[in-house]
N, C-alpha and C. Protein backbone atom coordinates (compact mmCIF):
# COMPACT_ATOMS: atom_id res chain seq x y z
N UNK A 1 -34.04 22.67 17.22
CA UNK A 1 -33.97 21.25 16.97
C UNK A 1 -32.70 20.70 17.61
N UNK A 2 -32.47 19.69 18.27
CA UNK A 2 -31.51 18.71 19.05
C UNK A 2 -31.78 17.36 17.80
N UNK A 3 -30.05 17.02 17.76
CA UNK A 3 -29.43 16.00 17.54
C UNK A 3 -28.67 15.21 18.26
N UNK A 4 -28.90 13.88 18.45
CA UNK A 4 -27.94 13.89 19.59
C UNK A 4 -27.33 12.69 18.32
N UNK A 5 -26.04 12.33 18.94
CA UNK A 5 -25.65 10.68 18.35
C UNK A 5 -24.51 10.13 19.62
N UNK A 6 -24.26 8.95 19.20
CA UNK A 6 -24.33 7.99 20.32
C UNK A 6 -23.83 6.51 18.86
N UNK A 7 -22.43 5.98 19.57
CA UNK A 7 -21.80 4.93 19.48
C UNK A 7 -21.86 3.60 20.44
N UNK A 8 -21.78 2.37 19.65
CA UNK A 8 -22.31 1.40 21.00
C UNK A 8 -21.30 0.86 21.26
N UNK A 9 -19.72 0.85 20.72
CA UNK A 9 -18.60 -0.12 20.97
C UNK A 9 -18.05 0.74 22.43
N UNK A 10 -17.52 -0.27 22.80
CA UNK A 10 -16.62 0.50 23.74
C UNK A 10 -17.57 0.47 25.11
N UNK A 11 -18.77 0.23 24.97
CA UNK A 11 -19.58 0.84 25.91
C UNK A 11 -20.38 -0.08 26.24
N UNK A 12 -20.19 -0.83 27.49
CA UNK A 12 -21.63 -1.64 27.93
C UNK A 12 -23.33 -1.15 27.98
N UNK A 13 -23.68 -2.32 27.72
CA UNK A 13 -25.58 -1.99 27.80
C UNK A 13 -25.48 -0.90 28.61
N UNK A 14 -25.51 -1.36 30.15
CA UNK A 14 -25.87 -0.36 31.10
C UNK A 14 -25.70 1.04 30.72
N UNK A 15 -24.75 1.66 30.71
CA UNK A 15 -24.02 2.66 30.07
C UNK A 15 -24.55 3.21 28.65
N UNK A 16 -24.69 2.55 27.92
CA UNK A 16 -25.65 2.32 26.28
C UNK A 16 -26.77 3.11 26.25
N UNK A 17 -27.43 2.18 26.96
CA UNK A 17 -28.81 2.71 27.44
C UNK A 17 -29.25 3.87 28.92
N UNK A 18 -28.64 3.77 29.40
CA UNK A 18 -28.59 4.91 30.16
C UNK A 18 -28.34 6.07 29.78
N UNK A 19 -27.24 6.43 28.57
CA UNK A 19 -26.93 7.53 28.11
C UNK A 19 -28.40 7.73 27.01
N UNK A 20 -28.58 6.95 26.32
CA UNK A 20 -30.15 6.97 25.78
C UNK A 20 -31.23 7.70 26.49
N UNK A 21 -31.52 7.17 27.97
CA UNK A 21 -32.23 7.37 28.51
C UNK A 21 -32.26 9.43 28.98
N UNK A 22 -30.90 9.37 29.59
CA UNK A 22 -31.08 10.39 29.80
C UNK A 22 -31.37 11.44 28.94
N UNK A 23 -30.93 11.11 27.86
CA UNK A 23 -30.87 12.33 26.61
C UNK A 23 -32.31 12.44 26.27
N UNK A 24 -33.84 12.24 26.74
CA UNK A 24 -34.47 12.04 26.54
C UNK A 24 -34.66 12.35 24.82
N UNK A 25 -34.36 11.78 24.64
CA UNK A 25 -34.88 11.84 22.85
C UNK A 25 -36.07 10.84 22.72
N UNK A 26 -36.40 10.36 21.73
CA UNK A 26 -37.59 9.72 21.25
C UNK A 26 -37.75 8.77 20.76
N UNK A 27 -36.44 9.14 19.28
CA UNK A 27 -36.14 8.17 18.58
C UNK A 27 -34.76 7.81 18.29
N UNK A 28 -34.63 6.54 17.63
CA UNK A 28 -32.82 6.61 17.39
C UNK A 28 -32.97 6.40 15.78
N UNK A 29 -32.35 6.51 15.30
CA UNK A 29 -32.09 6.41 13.70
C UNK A 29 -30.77 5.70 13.35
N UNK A 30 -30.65 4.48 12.86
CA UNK A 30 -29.77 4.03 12.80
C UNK A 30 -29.23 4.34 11.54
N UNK A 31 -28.11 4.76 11.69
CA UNK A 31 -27.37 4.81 10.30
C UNK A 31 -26.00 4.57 9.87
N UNK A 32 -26.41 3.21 10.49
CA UNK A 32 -24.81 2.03 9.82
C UNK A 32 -25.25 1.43 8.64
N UNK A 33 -24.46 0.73 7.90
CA UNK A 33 -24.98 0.74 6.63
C UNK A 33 -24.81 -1.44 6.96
N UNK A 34 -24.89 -2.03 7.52
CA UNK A 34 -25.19 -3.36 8.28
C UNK A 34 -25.35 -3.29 9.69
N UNK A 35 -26.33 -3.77 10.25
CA UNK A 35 -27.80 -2.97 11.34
C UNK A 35 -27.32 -4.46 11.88
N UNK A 36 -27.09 -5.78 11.02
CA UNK A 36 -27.85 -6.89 12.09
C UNK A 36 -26.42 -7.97 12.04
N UNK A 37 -25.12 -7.15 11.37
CA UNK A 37 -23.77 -8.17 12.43
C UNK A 37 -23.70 -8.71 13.55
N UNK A 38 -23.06 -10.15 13.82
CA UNK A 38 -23.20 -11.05 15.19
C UNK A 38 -21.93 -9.83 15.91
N UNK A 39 -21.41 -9.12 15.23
CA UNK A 39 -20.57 -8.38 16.28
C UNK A 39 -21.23 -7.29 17.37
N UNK A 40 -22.19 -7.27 16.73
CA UNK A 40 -23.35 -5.75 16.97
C UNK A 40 -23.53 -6.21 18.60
N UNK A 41 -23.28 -7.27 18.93
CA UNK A 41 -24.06 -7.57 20.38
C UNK A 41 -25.53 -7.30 20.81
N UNK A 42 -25.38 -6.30 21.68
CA UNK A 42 -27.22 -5.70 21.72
C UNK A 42 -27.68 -4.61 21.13
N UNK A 43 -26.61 -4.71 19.76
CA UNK A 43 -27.21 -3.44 19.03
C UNK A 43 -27.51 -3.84 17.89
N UNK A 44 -27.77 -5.02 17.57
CA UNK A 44 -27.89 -5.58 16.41
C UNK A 44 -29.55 -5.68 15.92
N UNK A 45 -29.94 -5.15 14.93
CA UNK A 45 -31.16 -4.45 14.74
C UNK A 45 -32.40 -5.17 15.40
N UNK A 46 -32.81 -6.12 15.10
CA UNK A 46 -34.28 -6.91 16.23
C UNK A 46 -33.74 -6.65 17.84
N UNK A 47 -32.81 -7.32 18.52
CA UNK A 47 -32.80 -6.19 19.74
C UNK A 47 -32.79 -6.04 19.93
N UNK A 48 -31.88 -4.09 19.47
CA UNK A 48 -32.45 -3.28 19.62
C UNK A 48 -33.36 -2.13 19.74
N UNK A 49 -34.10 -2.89 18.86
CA UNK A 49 -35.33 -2.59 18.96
C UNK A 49 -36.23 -2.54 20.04
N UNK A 50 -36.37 -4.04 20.36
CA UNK A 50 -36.25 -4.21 21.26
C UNK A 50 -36.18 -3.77 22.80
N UNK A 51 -34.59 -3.80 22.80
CA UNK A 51 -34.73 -2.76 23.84
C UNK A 51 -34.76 -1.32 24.19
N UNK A 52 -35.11 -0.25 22.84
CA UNK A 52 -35.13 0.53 23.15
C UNK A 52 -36.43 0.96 23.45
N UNK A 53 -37.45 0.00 23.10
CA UNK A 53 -38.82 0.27 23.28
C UNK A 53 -38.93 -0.08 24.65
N UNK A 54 -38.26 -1.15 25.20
CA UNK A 54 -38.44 -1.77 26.92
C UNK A 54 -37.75 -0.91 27.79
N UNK A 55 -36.57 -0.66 27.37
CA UNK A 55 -35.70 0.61 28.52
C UNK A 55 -35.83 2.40 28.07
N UNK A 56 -36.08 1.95 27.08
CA UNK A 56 -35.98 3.80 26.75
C UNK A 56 -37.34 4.99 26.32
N UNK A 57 -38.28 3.65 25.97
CA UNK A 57 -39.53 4.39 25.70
C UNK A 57 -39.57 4.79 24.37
N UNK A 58 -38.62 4.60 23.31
CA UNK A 58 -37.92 5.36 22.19
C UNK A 58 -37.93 4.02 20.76
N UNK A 59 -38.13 4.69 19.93
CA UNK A 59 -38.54 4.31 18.51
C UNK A 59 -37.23 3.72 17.45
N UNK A 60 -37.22 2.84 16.82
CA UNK A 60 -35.92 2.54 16.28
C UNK A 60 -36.29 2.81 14.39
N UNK A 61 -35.20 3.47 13.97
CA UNK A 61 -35.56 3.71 12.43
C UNK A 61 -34.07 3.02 12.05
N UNK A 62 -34.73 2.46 10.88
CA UNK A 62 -32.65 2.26 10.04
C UNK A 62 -33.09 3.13 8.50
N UNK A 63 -31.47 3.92 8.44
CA UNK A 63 -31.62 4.83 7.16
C UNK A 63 -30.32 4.48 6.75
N UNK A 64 -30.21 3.52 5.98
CA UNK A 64 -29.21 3.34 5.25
C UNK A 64 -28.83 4.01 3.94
N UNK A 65 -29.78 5.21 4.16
CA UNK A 65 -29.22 5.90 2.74
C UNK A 65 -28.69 7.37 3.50
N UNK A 66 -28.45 7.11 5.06
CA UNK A 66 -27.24 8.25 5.89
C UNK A 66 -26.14 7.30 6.15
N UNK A 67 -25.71 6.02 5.41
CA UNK A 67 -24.71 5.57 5.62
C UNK A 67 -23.40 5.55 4.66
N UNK A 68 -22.22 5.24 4.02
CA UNK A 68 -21.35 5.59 3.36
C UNK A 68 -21.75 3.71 2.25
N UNK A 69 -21.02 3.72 1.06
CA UNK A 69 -21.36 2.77 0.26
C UNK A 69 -20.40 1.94 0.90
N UNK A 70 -20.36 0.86 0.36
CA UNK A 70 -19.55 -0.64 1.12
C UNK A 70 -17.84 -0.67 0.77
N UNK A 71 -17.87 0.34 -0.71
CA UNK A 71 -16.59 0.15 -1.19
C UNK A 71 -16.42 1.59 -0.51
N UNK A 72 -16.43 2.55 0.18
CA UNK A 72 -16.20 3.82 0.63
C UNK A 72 -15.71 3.26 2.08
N UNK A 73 -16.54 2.25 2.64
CA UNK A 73 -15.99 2.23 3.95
C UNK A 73 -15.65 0.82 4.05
N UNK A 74 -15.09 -0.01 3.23
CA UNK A 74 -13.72 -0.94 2.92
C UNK A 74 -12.78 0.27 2.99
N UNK A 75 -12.76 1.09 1.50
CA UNK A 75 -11.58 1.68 1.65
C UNK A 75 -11.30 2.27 2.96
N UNK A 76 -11.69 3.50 3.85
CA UNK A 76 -11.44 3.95 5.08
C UNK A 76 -11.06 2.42 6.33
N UNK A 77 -11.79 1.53 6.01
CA UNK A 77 -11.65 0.66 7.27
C UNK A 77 -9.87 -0.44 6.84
N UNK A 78 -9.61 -0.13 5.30
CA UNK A 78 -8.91 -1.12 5.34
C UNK A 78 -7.35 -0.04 5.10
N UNK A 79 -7.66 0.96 5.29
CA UNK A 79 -7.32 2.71 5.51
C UNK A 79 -6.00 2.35 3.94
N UNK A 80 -6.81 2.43 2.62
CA UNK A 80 -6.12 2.41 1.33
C UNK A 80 -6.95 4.01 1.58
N UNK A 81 -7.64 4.78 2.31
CA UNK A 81 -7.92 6.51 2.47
C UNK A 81 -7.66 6.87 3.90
N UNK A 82 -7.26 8.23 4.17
CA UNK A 82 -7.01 8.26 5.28
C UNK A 82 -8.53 9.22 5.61
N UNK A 83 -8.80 9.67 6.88
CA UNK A 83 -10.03 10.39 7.42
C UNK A 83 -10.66 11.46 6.54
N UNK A 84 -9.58 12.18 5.96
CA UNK A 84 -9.53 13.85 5.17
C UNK A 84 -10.81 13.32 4.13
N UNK A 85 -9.76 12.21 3.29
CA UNK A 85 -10.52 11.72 1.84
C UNK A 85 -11.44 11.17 2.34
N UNK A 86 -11.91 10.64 3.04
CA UNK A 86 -13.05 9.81 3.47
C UNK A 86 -14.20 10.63 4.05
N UNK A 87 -13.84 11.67 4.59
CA UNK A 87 -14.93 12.41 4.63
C UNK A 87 -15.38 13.69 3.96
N UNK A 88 -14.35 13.90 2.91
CA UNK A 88 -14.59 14.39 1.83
C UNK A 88 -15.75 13.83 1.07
N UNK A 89 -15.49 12.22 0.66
CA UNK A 89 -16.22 11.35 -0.34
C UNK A 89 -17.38 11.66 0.42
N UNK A 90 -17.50 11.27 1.82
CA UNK A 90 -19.25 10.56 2.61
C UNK A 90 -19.98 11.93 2.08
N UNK A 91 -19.04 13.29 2.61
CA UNK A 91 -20.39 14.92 2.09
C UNK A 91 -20.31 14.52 0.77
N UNK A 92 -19.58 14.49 0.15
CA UNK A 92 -20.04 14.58 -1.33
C UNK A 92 -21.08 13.78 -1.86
N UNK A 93 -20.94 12.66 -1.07
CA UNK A 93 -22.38 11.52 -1.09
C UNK A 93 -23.75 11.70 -0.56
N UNK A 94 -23.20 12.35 0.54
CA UNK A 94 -24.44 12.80 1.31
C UNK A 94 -25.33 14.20 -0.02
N UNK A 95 -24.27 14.81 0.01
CA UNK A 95 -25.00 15.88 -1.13
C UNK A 95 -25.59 15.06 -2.43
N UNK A 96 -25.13 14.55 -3.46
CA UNK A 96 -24.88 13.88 -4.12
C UNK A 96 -26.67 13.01 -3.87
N UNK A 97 -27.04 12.91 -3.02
CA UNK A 97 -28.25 11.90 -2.22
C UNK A 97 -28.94 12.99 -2.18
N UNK A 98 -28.87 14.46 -1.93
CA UNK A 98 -29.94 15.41 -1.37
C UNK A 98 -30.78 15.06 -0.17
N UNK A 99 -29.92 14.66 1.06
CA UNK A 99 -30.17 14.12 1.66
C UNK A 99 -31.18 15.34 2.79
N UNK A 100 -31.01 16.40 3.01
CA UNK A 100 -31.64 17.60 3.61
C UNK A 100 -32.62 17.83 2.70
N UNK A 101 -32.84 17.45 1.71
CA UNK A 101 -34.52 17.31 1.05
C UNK A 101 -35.48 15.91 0.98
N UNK A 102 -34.69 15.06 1.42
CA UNK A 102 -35.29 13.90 1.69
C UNK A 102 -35.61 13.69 3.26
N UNK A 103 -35.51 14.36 3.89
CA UNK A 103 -35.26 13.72 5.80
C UNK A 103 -36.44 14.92 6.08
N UNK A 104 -37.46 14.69 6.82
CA UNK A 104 -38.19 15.64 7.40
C UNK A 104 -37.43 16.18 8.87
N UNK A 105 -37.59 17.05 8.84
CA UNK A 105 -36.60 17.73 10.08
C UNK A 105 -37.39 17.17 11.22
N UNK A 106 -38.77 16.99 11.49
CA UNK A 106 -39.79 16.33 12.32
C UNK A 106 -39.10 14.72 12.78
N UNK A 107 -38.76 14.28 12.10
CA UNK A 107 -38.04 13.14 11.96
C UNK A 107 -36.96 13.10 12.85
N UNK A 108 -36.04 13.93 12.26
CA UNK A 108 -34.62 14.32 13.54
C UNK A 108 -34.50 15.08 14.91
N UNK A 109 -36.12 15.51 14.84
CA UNK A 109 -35.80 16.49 15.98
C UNK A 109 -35.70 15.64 17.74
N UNK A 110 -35.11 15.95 18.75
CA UNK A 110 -35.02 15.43 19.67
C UNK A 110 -34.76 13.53 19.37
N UNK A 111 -34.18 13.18 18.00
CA UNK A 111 -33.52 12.24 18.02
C UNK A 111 -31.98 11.96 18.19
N UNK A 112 -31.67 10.59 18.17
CA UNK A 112 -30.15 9.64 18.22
C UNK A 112 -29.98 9.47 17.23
N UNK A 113 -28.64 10.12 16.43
CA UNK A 113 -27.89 9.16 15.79
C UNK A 113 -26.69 7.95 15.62
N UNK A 114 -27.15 6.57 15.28
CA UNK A 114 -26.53 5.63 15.84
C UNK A 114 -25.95 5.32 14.84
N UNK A 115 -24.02 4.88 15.10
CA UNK A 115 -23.15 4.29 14.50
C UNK A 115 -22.57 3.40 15.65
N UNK A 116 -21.49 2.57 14.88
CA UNK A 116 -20.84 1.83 15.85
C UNK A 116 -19.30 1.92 16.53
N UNK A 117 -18.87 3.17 16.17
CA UNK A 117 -17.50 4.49 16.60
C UNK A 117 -17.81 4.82 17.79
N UNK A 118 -17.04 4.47 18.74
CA UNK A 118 -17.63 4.93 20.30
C UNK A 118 -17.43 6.44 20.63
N UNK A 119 -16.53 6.85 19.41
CA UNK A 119 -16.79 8.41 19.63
C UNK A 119 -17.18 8.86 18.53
N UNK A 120 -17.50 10.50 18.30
CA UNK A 120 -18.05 11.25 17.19
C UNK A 120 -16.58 11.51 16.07
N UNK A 121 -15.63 11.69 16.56
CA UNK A 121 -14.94 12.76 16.25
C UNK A 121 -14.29 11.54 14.51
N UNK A 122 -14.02 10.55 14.46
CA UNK A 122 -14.09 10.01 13.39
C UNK A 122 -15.01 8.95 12.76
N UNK A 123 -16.32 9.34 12.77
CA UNK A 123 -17.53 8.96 12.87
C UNK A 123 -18.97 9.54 11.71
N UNK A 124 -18.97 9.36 10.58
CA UNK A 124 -19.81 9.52 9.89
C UNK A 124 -20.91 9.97 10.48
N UNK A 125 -21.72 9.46 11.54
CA UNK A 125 -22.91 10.22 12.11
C UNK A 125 -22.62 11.30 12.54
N UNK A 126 -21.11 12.03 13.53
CA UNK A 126 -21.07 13.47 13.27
C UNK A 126 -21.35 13.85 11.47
N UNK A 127 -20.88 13.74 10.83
CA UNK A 127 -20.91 14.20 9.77
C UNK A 127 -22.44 14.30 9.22
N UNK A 128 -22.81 13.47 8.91
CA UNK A 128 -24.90 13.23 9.28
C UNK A 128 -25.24 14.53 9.61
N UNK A 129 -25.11 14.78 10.88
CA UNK A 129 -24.84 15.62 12.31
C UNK A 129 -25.18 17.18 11.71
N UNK A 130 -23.41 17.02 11.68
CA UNK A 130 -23.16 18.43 11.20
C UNK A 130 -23.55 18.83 9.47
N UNK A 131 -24.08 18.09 8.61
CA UNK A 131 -24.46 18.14 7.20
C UNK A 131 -25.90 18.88 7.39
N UNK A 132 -27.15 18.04 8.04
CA UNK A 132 -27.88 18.34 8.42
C UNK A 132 -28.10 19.83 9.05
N UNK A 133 -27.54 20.52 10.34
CA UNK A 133 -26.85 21.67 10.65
C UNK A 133 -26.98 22.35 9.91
N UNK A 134 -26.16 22.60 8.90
CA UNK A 134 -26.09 23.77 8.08
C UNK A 134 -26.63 23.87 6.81
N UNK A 135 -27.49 22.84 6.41
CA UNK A 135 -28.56 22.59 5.42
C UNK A 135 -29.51 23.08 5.44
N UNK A 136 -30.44 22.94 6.94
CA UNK A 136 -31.78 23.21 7.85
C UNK A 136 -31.49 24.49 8.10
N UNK A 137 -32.60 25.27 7.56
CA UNK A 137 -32.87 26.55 8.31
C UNK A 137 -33.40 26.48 10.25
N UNK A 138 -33.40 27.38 10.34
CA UNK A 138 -33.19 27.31 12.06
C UNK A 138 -31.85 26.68 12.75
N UNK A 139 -32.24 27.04 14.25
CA UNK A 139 -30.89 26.38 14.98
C UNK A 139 -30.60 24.77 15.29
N UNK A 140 -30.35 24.21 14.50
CA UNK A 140 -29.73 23.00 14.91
C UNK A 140 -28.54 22.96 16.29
N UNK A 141 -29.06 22.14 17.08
CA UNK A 141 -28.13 22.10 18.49
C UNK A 141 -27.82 20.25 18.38
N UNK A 142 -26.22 19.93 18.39
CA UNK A 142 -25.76 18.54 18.26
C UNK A 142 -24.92 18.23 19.54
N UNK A 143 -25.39 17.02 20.13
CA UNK A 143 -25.01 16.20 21.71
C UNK A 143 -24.60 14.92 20.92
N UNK A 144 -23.13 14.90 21.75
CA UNK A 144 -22.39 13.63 21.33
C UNK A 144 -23.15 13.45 22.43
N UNK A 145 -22.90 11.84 22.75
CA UNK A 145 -23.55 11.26 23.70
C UNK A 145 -21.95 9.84 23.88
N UNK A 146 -21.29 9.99 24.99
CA UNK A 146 -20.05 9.27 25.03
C UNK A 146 -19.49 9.00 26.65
């Protein structure tokens, strides 16, 4: 099974969607926990929808129950937590959700996971990512996409 995920700041359409494209995946799964902010640009949920059906051939899901609660990511964004505690809280939430008994692995396979962190490395969808990973029997294989 392949995971890939993929951030939209930082990064023009062209670029956006091209890295989409190539990764041939299928679907993207969004899992920000607000999909349709005027900041979102062309990632803001109608579309991208949108366009991932016109440029990419590829399916759009939102799972806001792989996203962190509102007061979890105030605190991290308004940094009253620093990264450690914050991604301490999100697994404990993610577990906490039984979230690897709720997600059909059919679902994730050869998909995107989408946040709005132009990289993985302090980015809840790694965490998604890597939760998933070692939950799922078999080999899980994870592609930043950046």
């Amino acid at each position: 099974m392949k995971i890939h995920t993929i951030g939209f700041t930082k990064k023009p359409a062209e670029r956006f969607f091209g890295l989409l494209r190539a990764s041939g995946a299928v679907t993207l799964i969004d899992v920000r926990l607000n999909n349709v902010s005027q900041l979102a640009g062309f990632a803001k949920r109608d579309d991208l929808r949108y366009f991932l059906r016109e440029l990419c051939d590829m399916t759009y899901t939102h799972r806001p129950d792989l996203a962190p609660t509102q007061p979890m990511l105030d605190d991290y964004k308004k940094q009253s937590t620093g990264w450690a505690e914050y991604e301490d809280r999100f697994l404990e939430l993610m577990e906490q959700r039984g979230i690897e008994k709720t997600i059909s692995g059919e679902e994730f396979d050869n998909a995107v996971l989408l946040c709005s962190e132009d990289k993985p490395h302090y980015c809840h969808r790694r965490l998604v990512a890597e939760y998933l990973a070692r939950h799922w029997d078999g080999e899980v294989t994870i592609e930043h996409l950046y």
